[in-house]
Protein backbone atom coordinates (compact mmCIF):
# COMPACT_ATOMS: atom_id res chain seq x y z
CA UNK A 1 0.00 0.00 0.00
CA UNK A 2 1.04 3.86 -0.68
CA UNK A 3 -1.46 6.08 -0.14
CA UNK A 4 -3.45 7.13 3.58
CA UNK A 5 -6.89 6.02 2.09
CA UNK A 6 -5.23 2.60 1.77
CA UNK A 7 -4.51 2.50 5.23
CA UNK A 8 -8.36 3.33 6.35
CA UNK A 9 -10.43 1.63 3.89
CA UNK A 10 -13.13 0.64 5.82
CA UNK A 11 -13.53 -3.22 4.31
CA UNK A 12 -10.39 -4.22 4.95
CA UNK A 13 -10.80 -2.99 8.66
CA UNK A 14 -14.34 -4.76 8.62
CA UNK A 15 -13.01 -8.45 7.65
CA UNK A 16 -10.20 -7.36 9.93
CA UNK A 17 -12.66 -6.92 12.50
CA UNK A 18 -14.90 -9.83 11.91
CA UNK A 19 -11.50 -12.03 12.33
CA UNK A 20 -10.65 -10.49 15.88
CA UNK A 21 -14.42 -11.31 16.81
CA UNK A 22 -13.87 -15.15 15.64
CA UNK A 23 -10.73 -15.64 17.60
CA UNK A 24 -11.73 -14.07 20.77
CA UNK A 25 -14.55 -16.39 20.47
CA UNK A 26 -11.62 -19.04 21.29
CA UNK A 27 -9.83 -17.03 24.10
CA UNK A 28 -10.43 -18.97 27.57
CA UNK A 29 -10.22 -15.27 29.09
CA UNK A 30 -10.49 -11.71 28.76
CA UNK A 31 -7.41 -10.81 27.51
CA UNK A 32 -5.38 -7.21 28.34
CA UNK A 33 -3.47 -5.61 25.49
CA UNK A 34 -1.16 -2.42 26.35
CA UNK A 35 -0.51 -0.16 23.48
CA UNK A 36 3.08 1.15 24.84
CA UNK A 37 3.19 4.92 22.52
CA UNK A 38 1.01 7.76 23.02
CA UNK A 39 -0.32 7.90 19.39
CA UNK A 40 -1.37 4.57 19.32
CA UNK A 41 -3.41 5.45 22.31
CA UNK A 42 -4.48 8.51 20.03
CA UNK A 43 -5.19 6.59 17.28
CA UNK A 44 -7.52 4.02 18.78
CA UNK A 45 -9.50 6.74 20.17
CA UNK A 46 -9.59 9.13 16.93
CA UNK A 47 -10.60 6.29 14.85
CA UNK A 48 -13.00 4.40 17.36
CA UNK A 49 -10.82 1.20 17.75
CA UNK A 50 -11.86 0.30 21.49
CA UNK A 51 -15.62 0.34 20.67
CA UNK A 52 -15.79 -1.87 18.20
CA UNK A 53 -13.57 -4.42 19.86
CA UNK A 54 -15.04 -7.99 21.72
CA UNK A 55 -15.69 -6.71 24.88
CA UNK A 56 -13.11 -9.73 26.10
CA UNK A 57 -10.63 -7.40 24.69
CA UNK A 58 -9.62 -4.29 26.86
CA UNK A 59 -6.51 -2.03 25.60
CA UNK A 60 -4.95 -0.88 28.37
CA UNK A 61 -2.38 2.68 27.72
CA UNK A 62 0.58 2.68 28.53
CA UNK A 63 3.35 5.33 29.26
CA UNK A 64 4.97 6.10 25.81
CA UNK A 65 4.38 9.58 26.25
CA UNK A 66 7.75 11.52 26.81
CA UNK A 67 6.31 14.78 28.26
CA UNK A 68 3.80 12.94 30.68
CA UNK A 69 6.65 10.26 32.39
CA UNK A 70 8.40 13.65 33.34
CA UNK A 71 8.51 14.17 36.98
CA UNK A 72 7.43 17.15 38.48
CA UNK A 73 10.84 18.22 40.10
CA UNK A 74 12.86 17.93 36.27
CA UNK A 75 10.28 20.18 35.20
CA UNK A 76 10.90 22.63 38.67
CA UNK A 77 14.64 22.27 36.88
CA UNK A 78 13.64 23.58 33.79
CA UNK A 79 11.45 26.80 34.72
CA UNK A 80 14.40 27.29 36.91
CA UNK A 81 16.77 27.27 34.46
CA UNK A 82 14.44 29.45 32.13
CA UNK A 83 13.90 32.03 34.87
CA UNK A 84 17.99 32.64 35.18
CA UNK A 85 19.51 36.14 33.65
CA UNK A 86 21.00 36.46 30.17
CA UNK A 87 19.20 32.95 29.36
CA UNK A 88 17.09 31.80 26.46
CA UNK A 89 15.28 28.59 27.21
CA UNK A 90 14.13 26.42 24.03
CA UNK A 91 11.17 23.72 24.25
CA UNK A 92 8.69 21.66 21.94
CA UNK A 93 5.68 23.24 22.33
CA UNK A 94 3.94 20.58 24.14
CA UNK A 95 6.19 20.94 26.89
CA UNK A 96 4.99 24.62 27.72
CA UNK A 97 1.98 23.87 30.26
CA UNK A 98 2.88 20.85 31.65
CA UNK A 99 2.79 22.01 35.71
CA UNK A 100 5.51 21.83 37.67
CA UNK A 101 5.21 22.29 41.42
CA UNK A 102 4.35 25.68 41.59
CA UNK A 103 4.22 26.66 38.10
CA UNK A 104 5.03 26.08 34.14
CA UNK A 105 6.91 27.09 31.16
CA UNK A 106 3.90 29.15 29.76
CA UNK A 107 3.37 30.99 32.78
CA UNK A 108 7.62 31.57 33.22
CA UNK A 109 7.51 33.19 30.03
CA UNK A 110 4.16 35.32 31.11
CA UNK A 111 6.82 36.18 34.04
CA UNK A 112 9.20 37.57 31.78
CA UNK A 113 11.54 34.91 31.11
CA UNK A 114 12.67 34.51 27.69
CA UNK A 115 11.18 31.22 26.29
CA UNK A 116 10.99 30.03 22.83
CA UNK A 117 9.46 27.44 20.94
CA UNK A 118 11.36 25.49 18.38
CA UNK A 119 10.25 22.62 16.07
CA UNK A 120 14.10 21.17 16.78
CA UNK A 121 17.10 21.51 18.49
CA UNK A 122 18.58 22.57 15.44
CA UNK A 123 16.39 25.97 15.68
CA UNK A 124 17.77 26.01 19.32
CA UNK A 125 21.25 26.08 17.99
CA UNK A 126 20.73 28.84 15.27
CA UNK A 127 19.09 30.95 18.31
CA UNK A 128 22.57 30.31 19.70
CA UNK A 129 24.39 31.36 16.62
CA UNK A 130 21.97 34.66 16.46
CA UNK A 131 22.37 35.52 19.89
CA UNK A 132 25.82 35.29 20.74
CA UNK A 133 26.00 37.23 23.79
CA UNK A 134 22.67 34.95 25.51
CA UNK A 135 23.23 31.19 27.24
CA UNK A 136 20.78 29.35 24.78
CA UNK A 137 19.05 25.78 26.59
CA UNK A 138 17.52 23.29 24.84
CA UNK A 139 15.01 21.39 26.56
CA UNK A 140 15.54 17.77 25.05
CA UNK A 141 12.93 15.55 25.17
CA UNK A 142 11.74 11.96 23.78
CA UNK A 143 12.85 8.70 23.83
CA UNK A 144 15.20 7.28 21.40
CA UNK A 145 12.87 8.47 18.75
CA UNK A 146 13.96 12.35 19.39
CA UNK A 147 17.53 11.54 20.82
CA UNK A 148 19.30 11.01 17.59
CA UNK A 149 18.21 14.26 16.51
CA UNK A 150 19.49 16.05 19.61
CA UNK A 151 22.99 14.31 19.39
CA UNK A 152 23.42 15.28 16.67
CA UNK A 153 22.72 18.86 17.13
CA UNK A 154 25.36 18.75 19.93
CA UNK A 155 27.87 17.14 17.11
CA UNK A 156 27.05 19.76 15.05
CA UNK A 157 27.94 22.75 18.13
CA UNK A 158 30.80 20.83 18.86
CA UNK A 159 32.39 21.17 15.18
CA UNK A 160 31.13 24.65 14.79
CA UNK A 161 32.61 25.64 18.37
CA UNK A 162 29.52 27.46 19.80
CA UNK A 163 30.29 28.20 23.19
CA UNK A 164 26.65 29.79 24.45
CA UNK A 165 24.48 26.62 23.59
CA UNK A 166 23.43 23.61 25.67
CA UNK A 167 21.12 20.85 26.51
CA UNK A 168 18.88 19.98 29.49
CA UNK A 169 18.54 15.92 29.01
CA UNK A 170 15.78 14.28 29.81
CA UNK A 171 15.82 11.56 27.05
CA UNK A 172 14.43 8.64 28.24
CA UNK A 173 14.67 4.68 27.31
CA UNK A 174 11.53 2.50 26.15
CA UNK A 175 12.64 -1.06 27.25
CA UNK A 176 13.92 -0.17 30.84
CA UNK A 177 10.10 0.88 31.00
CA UNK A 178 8.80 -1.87 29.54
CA UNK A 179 10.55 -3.99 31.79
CA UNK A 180 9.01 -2.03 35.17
CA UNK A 181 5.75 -2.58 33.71
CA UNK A 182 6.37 -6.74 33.40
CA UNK A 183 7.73 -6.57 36.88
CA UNK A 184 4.49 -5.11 38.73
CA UNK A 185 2.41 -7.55 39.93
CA UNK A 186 -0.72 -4.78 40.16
CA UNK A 187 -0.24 -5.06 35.63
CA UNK A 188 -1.64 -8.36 34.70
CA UNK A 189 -1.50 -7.75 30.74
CA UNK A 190 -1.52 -10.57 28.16
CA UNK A 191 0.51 -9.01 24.99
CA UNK A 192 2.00 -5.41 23.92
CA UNK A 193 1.27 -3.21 20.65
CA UNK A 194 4.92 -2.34 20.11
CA UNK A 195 5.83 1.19 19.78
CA UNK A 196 6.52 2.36 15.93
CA UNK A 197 8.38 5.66 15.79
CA UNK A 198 10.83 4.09 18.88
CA UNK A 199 11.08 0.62 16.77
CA UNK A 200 12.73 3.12 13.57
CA UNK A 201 15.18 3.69 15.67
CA UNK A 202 15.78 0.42 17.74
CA UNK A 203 14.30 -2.06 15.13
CA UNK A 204 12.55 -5.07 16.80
CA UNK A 205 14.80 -6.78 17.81
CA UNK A 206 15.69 -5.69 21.65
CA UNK A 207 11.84 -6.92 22.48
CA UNK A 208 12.82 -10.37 22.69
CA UNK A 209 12.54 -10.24 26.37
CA UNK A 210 9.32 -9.49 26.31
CA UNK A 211 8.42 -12.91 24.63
CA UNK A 212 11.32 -15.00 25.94
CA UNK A 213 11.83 -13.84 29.75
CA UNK A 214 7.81 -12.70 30.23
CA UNK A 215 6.14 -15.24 28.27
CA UNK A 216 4.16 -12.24 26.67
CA UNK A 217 3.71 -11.62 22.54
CA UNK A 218 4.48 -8.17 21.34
CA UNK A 219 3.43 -6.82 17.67
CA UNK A 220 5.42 -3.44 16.75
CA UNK A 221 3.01 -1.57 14.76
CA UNK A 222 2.38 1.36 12.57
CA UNK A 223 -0.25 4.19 13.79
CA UNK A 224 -3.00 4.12 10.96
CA UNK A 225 -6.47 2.15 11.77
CA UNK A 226 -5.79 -0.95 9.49
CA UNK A 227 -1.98 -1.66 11.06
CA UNK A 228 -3.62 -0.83 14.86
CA UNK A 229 -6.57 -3.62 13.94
CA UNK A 230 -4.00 -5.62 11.94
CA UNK A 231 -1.34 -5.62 14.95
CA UNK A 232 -4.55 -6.42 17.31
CA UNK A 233 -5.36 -9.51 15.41
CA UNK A 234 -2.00 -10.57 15.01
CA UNK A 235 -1.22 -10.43 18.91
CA UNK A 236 -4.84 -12.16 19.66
CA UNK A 237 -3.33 -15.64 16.89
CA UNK A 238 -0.64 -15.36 19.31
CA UNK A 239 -2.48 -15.81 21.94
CA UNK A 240 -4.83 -18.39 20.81
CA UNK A 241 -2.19 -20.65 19.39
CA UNK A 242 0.05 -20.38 22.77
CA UNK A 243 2.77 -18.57 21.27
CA UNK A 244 5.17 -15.48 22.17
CA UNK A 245 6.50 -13.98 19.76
CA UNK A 246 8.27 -10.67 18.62
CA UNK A 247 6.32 -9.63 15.62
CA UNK A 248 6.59 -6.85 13.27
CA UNK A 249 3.39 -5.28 11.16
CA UNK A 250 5.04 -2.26 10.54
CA UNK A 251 8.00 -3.63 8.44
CA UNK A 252 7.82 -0.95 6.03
CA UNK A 253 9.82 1.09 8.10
CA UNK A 254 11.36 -0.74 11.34
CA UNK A 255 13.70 -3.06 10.44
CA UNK A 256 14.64 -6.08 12.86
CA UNK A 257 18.10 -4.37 14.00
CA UNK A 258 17.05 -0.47 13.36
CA UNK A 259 19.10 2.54 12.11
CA UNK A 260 22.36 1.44 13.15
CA UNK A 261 23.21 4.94 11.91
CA UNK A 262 21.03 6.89 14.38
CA UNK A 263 21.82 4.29 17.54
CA UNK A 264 25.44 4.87 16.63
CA UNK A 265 25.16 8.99 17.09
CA UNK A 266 23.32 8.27 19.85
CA UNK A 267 25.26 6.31 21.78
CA UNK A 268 28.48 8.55 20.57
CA UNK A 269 27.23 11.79 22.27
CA UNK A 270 25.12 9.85 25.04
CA UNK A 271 25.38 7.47 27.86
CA UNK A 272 23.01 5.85 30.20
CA UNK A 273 21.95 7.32 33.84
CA UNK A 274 22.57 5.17 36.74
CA UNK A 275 18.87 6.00 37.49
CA UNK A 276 16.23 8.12 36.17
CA UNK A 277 12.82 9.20 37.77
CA UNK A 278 9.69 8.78 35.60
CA UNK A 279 6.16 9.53 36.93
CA UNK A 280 4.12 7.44 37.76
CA UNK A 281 6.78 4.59 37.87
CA UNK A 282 9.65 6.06 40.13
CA UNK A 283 13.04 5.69 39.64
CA UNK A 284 14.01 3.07 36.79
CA UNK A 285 17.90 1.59 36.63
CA UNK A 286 19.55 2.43 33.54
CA UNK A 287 16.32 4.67 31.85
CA UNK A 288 17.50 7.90 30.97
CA UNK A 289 20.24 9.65 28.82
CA UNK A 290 22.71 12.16 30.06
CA UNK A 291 25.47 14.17 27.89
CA UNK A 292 29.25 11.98 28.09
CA UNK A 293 31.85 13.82 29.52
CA UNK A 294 33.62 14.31 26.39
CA UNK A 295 30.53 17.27 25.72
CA UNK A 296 29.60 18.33 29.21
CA UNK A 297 30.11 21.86 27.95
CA UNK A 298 26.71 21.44 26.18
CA UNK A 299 25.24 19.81 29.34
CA UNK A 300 22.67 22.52 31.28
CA UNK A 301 22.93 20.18 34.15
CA UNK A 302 26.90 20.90 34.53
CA UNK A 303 26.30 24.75 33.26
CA UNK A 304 23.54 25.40 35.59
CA UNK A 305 23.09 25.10 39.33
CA UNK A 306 19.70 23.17 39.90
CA UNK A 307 16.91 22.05 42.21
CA UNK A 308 17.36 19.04 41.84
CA UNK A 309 14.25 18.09 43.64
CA UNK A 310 12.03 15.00 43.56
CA UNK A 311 8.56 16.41 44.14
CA UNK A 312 5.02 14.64 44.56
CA UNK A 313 2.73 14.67 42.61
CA UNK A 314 -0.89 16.40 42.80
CA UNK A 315 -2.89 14.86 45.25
CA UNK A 316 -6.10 14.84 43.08
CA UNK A 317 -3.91 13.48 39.72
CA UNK A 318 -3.77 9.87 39.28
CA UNK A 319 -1.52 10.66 36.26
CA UNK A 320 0.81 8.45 37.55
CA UNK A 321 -1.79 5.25 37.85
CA UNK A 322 -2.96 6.09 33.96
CA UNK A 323 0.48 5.87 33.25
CA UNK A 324 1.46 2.49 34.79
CA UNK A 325 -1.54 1.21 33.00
CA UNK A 326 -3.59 0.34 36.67
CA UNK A 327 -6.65 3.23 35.88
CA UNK A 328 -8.13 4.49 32.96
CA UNK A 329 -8.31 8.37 33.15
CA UNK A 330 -12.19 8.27 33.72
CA UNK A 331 -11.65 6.87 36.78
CA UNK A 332 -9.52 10.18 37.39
CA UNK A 333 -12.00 12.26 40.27
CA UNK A 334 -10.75 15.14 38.34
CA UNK A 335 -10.59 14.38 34.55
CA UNK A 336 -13.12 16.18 32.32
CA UNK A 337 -14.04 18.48 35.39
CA UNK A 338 -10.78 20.51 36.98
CA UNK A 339 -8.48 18.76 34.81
CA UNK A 340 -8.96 19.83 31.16
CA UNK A 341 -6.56 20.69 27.98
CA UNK A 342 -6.86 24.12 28.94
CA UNK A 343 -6.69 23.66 32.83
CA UNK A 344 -4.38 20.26 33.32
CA UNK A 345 -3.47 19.23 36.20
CA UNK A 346 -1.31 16.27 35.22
CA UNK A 347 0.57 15.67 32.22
CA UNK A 348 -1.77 12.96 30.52
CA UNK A 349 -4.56 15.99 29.72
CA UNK A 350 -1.17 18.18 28.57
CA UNK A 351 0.98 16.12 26.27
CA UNK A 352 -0.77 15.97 22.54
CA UNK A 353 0.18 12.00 23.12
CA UNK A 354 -1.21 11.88 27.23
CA UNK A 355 -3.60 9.47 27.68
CA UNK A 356 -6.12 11.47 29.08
CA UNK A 357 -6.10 14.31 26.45
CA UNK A 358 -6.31 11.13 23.64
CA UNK A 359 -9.79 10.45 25.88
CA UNK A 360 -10.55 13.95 26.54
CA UNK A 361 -10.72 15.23 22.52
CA UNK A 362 -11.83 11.50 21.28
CA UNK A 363 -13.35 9.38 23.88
CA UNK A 364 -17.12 8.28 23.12
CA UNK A 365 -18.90 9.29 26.82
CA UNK A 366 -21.69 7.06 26.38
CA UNK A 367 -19.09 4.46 25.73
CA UNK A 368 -16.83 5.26 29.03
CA UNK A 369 -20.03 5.73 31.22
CA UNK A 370 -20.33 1.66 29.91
CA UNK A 371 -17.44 0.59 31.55
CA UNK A 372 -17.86 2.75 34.59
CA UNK A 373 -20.65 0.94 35.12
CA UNK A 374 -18.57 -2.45 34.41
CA UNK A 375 -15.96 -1.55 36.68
CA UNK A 376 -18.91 -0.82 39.62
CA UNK A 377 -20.12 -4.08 38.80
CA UNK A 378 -16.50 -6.07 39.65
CA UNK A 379 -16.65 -3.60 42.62
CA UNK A 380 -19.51 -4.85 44.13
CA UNK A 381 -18.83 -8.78 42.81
């Protein structure tokens, strides 16, 4: 296939459909299926995935969502940095109302600080070039989908010798997650959706834990309807014929050993944190990225003086239960009601990938009041 309409043609996703009802007619349970990546979980809403599904099938969403696993003392480090003289601090834009502990990037900038959006780091470093006389920080962000890009950036100030530009790291790692989740006994799940725009990067082939130390089948798939459906049905012949597996529906662009290219920059300009906090899930061994010393003078956290505190979360924001996969966001006291796009709380309603903004802008209510009412019932049972 080469064209989008190819990729939503609605009766190849209704024979797809009709073959997911026949084999869950075989499961002996109800099965639980974690889509790992934000836009999957965006996807299945947009498109109306979940509704259609056996009602033995229930996705759960997991924490693929960069700007939502940040904790809310990195981000404490980041308006801090922002708010220091003579800086100019850099960001996606989806990082800009995320809440810290007291307040955000938007509302820094409302403050006076001099904060700028940028579609890359590469925009951050021409900022640098422009403004010679300013300390320019990138806010780097992503998993290793985003990380090749930002190393290099730092290659490229390195060769050029700009002295006023530098990054604030918070690059984190998919399978150190993935692992976390598989270790909490509170996560029952029976198979993964694989993430796609990691997998171009990492190819398929570090998920063989998944299937060969967890017993659990993982698809990597691609984000339109028909590879979401296709990647659902694939994981579900898994399951019926008592196999685990490391499958790939999205071959057309992850390959089973990546872009040896972009792991190779990466892992040039980067090395791995002893430990990293991520919401929800605490600190994970080995999960996050920090500058090598051979470039520490394009590493805020060496440039700067931080925080550097580890701060709780909002009381009412179960942002970090969403994440982990244990609640759905309606079962958030303050989701749809306090906690909106334009009034988060957490970073699920923030993040154009969170979890609860996917359920927010897409969700069918009538279909969420449904399983309120299922999840009263297993209350009460």
């Amino acid at each position: 296939m080469k064209y989008v309409d190819e990729f939503r043609e609605p009766k190849k996703a209704d024979a797809l459909f009709r073959a997911i009802e026949k084999l869950s007619q075989r499961l002996k349970k109800p099965i639980k299926i974690m889509e790992v990546c934000g836009g999957h979980t965006h996807s299945i809403f947009k498109y109306g995935i979940e509704e259609i599904l056996p009602e033995t099938i229930e996705l759960i969403h997991g924490p693929g969502c960069p700007v939502c696993v940040m904790p809310r003392g990195r981000l404490d480090d980041a308006i801090s940095i922002s708010l220091k003289p003579n800086v100019i601090f850099t960001t996606f834009g989806d990082a800009m109302r995320v809440p810290g502990s007291k307040t955000n990037l938007l509302q820094a900038k409302a403050q006076g600080a001099d904060i700028r959006m940028v579609y890359s780091p590469l925009d951050s470093l021409q900022i640098a070039k422009d403004n010679p006389h300013k300390e320019v920080v990138f806010f780097a962000l992503g998993f290793e989908t985003t990380a090749p890009s930002t190393a290099l950036t730092i290659l490229q100030a390195a060769s050029e010798k700009i002295q006023n530009f530098s990054m604030f790291s918070n690059h984190v790692l998919v399978i150190p997650a993935l692992k976390a989740l598989l270790d909490n006994p509170d996560l029952q799940l029976d198979g993964f959706i694989g993430p796609g725009h990691v997998s171009m990067v990492i190819g398929s082939d570090p998920y063989q834990f998944i299937s060969q130390q967890y017993q659990k089948p993982i698809v990597v798939s691609g984000f339109e309807p028909l590879d979401i459906i296709q990647s659902i049905w694939m994981l579900l012949q898994q399951i019926v014929e008592n196999r685990c597996e490391v499958e790939n529906q999205y071959n057309r662009l992850v390959e089973k050993t990546g872009n040896q290219v972009a792991i190779t920059t990466m892992n040039k300009v980067f090395e791995n944190r002893e430990s990293f906090e991520w919401r929800g899930l605490g600190e994970i061994p080995k999960s996050g990225l920090k500058i090598r010393a051979q470039y520490a003078q394009f590493d805020a956290e060496l440039k700067f003086i931080l925080p550097n505190l580890q701060v709780a979360d909002h009381k009412a924001c179960l942002c970090g239960e969403i994440l982990k996969g244990v609640l759905k966001p309606w079962q958030c006291k303050v989701f749809g009601t306090a906690c909106t796009p334009e009034t988060p709380i957490g970073t699920c309603m923030v993040s154009s990938e969170g979890a609860c903004a996917a359920y927010y802008k897409y969700g069918s209510f009538s279909h969420m009041t449904k399983k309120m009412m299922l999840d009263k019932e297993k209350l009460r049972a």
